[in-house]
C-alpha atoms as a PDB file:
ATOM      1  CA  UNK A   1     203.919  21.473 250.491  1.00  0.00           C
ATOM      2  CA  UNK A   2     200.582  20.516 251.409  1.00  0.00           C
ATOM      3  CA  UNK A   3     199.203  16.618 252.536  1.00  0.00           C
ATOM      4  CA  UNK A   4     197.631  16.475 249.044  1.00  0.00           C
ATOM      5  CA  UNK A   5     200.922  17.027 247.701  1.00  0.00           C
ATOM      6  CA  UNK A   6     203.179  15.000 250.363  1.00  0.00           C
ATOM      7  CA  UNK A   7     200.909  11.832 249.253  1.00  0.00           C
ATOM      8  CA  UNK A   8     201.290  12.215 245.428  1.00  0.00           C
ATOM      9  CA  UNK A   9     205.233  12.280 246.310  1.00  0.00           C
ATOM     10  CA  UNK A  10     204.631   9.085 248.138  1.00  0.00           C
ATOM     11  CA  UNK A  11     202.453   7.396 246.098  1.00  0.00           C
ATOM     12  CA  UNK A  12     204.641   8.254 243.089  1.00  0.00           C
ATOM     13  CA  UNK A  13     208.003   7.020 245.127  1.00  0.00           C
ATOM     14  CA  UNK A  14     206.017   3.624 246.103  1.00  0.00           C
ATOM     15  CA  UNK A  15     205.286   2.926 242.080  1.00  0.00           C
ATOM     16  CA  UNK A  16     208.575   4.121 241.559  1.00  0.00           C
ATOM     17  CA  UNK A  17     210.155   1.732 243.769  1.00  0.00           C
ATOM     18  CA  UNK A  18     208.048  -1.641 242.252  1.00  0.00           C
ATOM     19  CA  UNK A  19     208.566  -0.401 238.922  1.00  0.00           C
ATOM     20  CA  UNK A  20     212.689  -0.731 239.437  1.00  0.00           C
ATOM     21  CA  UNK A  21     212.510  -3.444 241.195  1.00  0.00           C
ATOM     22  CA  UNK A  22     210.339  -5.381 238.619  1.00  0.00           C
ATOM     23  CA  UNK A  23     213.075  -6.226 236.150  1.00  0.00           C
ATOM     24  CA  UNK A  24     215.718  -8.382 238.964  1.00  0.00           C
ATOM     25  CA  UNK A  25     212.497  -9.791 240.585  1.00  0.00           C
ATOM     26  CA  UNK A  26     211.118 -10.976 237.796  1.00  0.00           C
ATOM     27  CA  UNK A  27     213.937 -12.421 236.602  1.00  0.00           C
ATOM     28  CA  UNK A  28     214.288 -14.239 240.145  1.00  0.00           C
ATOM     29  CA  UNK A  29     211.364 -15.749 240.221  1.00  0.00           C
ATOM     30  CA  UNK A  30     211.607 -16.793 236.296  1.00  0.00           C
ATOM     31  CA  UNK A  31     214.701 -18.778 236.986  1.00  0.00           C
ATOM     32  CA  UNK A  32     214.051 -20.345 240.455  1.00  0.00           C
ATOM     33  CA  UNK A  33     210.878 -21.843 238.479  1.00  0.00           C
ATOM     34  CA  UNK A  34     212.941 -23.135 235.832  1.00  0.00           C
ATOM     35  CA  UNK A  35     215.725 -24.681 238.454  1.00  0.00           C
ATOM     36  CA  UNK A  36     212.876 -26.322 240.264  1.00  0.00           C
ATOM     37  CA  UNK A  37     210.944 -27.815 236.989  1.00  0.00           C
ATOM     38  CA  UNK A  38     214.430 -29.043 236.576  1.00  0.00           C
ATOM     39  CA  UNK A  39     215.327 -30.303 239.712  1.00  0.00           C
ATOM     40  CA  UNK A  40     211.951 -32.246 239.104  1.00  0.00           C
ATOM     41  CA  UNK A  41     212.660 -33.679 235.901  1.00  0.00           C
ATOM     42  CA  UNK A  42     215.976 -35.031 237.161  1.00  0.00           C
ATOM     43  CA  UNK A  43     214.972 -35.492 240.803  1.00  0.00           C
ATOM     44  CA  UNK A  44     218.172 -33.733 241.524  1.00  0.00           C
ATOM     45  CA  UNK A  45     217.402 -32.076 245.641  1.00  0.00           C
ATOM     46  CA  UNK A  46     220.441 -30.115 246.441  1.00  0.00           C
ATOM     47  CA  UNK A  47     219.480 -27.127 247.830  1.00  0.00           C
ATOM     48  CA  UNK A  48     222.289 -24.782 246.431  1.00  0.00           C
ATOM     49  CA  UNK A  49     221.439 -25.739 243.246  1.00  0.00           C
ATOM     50  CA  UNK A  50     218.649 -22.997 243.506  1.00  0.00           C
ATOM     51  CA  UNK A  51     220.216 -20.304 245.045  1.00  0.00           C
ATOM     52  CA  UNK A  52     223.278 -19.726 242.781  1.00  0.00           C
ATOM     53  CA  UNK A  53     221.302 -19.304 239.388  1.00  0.00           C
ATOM     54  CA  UNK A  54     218.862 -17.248 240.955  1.00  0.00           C
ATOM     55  CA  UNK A  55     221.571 -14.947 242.079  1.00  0.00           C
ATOM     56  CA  UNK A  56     223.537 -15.303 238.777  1.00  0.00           C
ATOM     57  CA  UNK A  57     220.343 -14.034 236.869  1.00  0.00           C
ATOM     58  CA  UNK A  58     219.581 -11.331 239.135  1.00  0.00           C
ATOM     59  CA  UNK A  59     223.034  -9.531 239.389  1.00  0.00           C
ATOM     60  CA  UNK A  60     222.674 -10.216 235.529  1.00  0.00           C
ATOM     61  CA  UNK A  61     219.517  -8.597 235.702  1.00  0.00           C
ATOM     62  CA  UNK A  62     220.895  -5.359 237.688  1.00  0.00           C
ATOM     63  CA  UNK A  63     223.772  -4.953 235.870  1.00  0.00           C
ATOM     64  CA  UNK A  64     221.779  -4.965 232.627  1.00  0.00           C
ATOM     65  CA  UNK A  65     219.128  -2.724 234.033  1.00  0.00           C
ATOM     66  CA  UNK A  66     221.361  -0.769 236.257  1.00  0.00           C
ATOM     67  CA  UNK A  67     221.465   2.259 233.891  1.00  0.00           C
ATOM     68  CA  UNK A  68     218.314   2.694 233.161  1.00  0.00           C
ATOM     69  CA  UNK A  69     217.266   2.361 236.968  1.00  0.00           C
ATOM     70  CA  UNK A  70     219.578   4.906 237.685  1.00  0.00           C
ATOM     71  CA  UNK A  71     218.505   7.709 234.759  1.00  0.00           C
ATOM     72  CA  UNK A  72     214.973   7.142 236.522  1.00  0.00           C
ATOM     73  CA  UNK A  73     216.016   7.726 240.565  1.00  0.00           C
ATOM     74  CA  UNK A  74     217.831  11.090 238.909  1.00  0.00           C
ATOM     75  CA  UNK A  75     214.844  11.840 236.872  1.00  0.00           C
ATOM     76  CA  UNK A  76     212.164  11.611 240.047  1.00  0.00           C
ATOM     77  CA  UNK A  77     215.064  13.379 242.538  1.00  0.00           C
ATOM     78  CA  UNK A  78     215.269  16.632 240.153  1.00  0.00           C
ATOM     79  CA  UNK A  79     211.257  16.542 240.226  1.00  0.00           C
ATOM     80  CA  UNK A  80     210.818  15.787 243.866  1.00  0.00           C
ATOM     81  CA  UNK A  81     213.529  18.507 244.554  1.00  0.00           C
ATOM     82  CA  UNK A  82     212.188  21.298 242.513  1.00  0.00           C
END
C-alpha cells in the first residue's frame, strides 16, 4: 500500500464515519430545537426537559438506523481488507 492509497482509505473512512453518524445527529439537533421553541412558547426552564427527548430520539434514531449502519461498516471492512 502506497501514501496515495493509505489517504483514499482515510479519506473514505472520515466520509464514512459523518455519513453514519448523520442520521442520530440529525435527529438530535432536530428535537433539541423543537424542545427549546417549546420551552419558549411555554416559558417552561427546566433543564432536563431537554436532555431526555434528545436522548429518546437518538437511541430511536440508532435503533432504527442500526442495520443499515452496520451492512455499511461490513461493506467498507471487506473492501479495506481485500
Amino acid at each position: 500500500m502506497n501514501s496515495n492509497e493509505a489517504i483514499d482509505l482515510a479519506k473514505e473512512a472520515v466520509m464514512l464515519m459523518l455519513v453514519l453518524g448523520a442520521p442520530v445527529l440529525l435527529t438530535g439537533m432536530i428535537t433539541g430545537m423543537i424542545v427549546s421553541i417549546m420551552q419558549a412558547l411555554t416559558q417552561v426552564q427546566e433543564l432536563t426537559l431537554s436532555f431526555v427527548p434528545k436522548i429518546i430520539a437518538m437511541v430511536i434514531a440508532a435503533m432504527i438506523t442500526g442495520p443499515w449502519v452496520l451492512e455499511r461498516l461490513i461493506e467498507f471492512s471487506r473492501r479495506m481488507f481485500s
